[in-house]
N, C-alpha and C. Protein backbone atom coordinates (compact mmCIF):
# COMPACT_ATOMS: atom_id res chain seq x y z
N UNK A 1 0.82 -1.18 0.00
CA UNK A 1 0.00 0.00 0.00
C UNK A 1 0.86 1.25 0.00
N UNK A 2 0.33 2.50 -1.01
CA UNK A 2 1.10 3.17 -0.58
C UNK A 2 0.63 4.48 -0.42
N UNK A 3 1.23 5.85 0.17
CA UNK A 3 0.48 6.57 1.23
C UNK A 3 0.10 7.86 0.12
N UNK A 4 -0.93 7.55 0.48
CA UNK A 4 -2.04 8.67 0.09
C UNK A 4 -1.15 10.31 -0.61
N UNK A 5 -1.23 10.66 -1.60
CA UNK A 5 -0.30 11.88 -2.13
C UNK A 5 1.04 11.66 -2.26
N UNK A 6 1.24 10.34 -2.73
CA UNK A 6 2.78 9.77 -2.72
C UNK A 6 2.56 9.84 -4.49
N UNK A 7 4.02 10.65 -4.87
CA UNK A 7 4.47 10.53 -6.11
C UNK A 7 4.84 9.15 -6.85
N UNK A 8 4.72 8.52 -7.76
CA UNK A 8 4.61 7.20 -7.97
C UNK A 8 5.18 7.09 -9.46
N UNK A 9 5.96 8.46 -9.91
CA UNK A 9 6.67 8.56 -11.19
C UNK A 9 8.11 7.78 -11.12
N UNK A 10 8.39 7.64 -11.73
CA UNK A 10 9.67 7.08 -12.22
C UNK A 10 10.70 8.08 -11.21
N UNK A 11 11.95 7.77 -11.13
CA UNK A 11 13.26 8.90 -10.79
C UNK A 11 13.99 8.92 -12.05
N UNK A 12 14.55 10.09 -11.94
CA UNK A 12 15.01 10.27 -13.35
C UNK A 12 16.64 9.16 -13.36
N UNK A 13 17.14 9.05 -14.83
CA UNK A 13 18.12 7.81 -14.68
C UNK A 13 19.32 8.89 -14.09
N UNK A 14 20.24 7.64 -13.36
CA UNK A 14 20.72 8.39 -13.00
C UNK A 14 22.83 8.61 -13.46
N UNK A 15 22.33 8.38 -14.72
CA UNK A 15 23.56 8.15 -15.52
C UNK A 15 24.63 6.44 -15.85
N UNK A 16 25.38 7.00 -15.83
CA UNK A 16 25.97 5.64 -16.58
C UNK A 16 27.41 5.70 -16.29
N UNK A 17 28.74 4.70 -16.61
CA UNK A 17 30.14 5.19 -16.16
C UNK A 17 30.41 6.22 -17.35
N UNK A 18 31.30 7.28 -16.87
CA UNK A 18 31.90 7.96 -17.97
C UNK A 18 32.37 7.30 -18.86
N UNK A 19 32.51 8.49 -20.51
CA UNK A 19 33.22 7.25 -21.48
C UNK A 19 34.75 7.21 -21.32
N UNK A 20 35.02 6.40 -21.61
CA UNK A 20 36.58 6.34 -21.89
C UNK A 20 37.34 6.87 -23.32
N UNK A 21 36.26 7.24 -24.52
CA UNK A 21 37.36 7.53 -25.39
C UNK A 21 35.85 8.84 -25.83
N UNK A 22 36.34 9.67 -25.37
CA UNK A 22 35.97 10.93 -25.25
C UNK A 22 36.27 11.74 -26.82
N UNK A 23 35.81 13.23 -27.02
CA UNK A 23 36.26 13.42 -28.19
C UNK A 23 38.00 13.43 -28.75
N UNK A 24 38.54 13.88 -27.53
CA UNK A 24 40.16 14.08 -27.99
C UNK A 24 40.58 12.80 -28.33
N UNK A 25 40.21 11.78 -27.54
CA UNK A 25 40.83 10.41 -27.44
C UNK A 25 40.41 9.78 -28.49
N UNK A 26 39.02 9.92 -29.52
CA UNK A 26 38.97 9.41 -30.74
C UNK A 26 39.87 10.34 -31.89
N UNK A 27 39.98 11.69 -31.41
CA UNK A 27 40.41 12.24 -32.31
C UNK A 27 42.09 11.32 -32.56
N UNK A 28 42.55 11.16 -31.28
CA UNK A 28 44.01 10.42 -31.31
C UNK A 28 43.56 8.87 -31.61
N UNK A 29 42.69 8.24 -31.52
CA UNK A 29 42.56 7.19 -32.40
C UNK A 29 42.52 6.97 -33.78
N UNK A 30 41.33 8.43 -34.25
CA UNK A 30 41.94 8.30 -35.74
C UNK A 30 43.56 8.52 -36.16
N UNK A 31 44.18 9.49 -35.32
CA UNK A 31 45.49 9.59 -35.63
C UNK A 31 46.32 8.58 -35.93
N UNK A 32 45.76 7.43 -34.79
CA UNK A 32 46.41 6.23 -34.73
C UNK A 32 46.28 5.12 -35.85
N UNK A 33 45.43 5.39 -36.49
CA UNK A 33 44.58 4.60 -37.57
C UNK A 33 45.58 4.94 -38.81
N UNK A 34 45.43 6.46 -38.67
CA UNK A 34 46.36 6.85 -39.57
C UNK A 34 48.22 6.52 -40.16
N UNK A 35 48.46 6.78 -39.01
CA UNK A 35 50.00 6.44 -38.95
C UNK A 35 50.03 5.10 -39.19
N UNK A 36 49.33 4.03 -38.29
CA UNK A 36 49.76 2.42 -39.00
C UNK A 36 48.19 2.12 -39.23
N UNK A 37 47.99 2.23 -40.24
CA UNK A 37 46.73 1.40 -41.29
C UNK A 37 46.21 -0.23 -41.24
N UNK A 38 47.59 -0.50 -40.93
CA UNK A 38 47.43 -2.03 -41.09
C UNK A 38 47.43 -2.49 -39.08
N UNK A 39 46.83 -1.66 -38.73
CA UNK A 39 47.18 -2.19 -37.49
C UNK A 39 45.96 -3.12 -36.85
N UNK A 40 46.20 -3.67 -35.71
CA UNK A 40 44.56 -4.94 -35.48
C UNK A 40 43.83 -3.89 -34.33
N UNK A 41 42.69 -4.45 -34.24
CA UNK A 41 41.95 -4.05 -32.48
C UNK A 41 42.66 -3.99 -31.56
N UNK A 42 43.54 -5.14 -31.36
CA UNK A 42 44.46 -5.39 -30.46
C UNK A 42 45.46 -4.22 -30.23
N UNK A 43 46.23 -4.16 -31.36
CA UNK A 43 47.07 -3.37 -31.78
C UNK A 43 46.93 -1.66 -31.13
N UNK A 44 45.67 -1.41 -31.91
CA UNK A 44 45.09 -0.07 -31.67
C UNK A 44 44.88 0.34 -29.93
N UNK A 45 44.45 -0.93 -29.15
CA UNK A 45 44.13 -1.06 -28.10
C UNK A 45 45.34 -0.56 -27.14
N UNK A 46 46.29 -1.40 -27.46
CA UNK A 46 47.69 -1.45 -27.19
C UNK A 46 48.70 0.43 -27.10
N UNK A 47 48.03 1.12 -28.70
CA UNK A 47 48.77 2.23 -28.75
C UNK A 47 48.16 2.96 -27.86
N UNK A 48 46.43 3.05 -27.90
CA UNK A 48 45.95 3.80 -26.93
C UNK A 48 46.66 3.63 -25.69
N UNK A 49 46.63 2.59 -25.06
CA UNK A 49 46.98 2.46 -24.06
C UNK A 49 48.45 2.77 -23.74
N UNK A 50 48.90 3.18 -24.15
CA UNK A 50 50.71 3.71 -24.20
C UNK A 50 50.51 5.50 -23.96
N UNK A 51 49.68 5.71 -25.67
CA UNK A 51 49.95 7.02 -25.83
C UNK A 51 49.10 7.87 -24.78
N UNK A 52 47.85 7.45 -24.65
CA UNK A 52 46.58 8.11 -23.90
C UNK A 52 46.66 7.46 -22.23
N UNK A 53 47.55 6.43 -21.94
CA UNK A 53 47.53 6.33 -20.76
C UNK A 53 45.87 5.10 -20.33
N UNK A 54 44.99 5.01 -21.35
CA UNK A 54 43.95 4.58 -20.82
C UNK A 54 43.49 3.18 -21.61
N UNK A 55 43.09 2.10 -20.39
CA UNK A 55 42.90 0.72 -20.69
C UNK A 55 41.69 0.56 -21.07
N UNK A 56 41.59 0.28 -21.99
CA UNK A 56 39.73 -0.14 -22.62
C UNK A 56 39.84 -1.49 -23.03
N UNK A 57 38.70 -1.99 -23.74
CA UNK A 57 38.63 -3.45 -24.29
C UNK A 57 38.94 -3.45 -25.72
N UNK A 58 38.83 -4.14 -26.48
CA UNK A 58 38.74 -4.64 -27.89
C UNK A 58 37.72 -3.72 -28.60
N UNK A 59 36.48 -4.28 -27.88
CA UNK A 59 35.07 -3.67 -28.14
C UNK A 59 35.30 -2.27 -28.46
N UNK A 60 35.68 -1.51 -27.00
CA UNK A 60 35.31 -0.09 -26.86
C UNK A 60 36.45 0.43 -28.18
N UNK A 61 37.25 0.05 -28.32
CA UNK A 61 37.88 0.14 -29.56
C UNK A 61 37.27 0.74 -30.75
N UNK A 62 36.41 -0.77 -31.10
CA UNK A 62 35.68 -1.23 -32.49
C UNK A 62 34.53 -0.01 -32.36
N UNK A 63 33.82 0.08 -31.18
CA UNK A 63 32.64 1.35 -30.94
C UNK A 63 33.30 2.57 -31.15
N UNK A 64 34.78 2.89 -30.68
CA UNK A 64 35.23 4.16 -31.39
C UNK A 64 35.37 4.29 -32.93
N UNK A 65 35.89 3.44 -33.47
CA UNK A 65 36.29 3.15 -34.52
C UNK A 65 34.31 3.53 -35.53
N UNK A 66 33.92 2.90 -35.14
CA UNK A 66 32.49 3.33 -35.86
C UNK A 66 31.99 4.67 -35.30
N UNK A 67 32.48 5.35 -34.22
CA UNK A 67 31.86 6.64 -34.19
C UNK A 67 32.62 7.72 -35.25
N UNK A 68 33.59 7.38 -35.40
CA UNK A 68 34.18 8.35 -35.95
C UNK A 68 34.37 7.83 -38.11
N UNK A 69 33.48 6.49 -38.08
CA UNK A 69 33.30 6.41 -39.26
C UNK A 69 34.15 5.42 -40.21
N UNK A 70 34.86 4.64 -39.59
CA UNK A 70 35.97 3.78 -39.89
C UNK A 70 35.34 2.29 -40.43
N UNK A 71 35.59 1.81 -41.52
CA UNK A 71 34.28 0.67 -41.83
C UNK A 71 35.92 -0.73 -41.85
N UNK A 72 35.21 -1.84 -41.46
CA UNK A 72 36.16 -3.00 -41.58
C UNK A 72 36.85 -3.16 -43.00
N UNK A 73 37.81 -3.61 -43.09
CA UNK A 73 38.71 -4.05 -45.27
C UNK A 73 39.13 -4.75 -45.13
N UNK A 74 39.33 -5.84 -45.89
CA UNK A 74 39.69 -6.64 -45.93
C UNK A 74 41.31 -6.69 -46.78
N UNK A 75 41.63 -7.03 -46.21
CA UNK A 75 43.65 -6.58 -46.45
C UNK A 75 44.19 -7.46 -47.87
N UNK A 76 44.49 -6.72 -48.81
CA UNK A 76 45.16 -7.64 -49.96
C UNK A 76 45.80 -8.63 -49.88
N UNK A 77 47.44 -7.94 -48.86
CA UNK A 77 48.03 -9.26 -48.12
C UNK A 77 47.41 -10.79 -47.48
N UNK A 78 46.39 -10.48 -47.19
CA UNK A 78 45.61 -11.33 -46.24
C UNK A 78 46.31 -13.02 -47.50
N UNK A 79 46.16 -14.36 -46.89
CA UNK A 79 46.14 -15.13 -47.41
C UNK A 79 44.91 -15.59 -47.69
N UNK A 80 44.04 -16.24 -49.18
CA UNK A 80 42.73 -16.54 -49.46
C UNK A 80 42.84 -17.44 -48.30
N UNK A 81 41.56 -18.00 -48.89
CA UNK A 81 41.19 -19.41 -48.36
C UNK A 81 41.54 -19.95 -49.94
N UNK A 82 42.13 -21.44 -49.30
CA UNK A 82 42.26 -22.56 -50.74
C UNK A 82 41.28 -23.03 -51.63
N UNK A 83 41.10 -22.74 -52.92
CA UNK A 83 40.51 -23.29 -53.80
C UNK A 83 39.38 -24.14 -53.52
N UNK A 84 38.26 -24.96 -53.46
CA UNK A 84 37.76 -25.92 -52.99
C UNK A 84 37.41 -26.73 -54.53
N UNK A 85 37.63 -28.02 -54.68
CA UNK A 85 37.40 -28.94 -55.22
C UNK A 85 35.90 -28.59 -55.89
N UNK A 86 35.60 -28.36 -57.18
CA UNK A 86 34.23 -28.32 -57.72
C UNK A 86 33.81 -29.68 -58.14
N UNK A 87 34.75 -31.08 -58.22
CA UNK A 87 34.59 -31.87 -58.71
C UNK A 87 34.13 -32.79 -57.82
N UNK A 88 32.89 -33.63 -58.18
CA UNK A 88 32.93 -34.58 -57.15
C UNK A 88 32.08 -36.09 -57.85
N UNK A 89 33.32 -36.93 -57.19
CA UNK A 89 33.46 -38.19 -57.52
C UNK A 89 32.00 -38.91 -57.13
N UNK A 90 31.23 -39.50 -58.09
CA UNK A 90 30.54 -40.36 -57.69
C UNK A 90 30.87 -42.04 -56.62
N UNK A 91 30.46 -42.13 -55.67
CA UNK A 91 30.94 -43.28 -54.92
C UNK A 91 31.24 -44.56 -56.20
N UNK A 92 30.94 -44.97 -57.56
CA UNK A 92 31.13 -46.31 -57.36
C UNK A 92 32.01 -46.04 -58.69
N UNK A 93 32.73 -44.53 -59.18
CA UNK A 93 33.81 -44.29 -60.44
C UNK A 93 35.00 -44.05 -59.83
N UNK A 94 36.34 -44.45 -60.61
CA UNK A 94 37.60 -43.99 -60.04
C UNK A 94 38.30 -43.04 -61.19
């Protein structure tokens, strides 16, 4: 039960943790993007954490990386995948 002239609205939210890669700190992520291109999540994770002093995840990375507009590529170097066999042997021909 509850008492007579009691407010019964919501409380407003009451926030969330601060972010960790703020505007300067993406701005020095793109920097970072820039200078080595070929670099991984990991990688990127790694410089932040040197140059900016600050430990984030993989993730919070990849979420900077899309705020500021950065889309995944797939690397020339990369090795394919092997060929796959189009041919296929009926069980009872050699």
């Amino acid at each position: 039960m509850c008492a007579t002239g009691a407010d019964l609205s919501p409380l407003p939210h009451g926030g969330g943790a601060p972010l960790k890669l703020d505007d300067a700190k993406l701005l020095e992520l793109a920097g970072l993007v820039a200078e080595f291109p070929d670099a991984t999540l990991d990688e990127l994770r790694e410089l932040l954490r040197r140059r900016c002093r600050i430990s984030v995840s993989i993730n919070t990375v990849w979420r900077g990386l899309q705020q500021i507009g950065f889309t995944l590529k797939k690397s020339p170097a990369a090795p394919g995948k092997p060929a796959r066999k189009s041919e296929r042997r009926s069980p009872g021909s050699k």
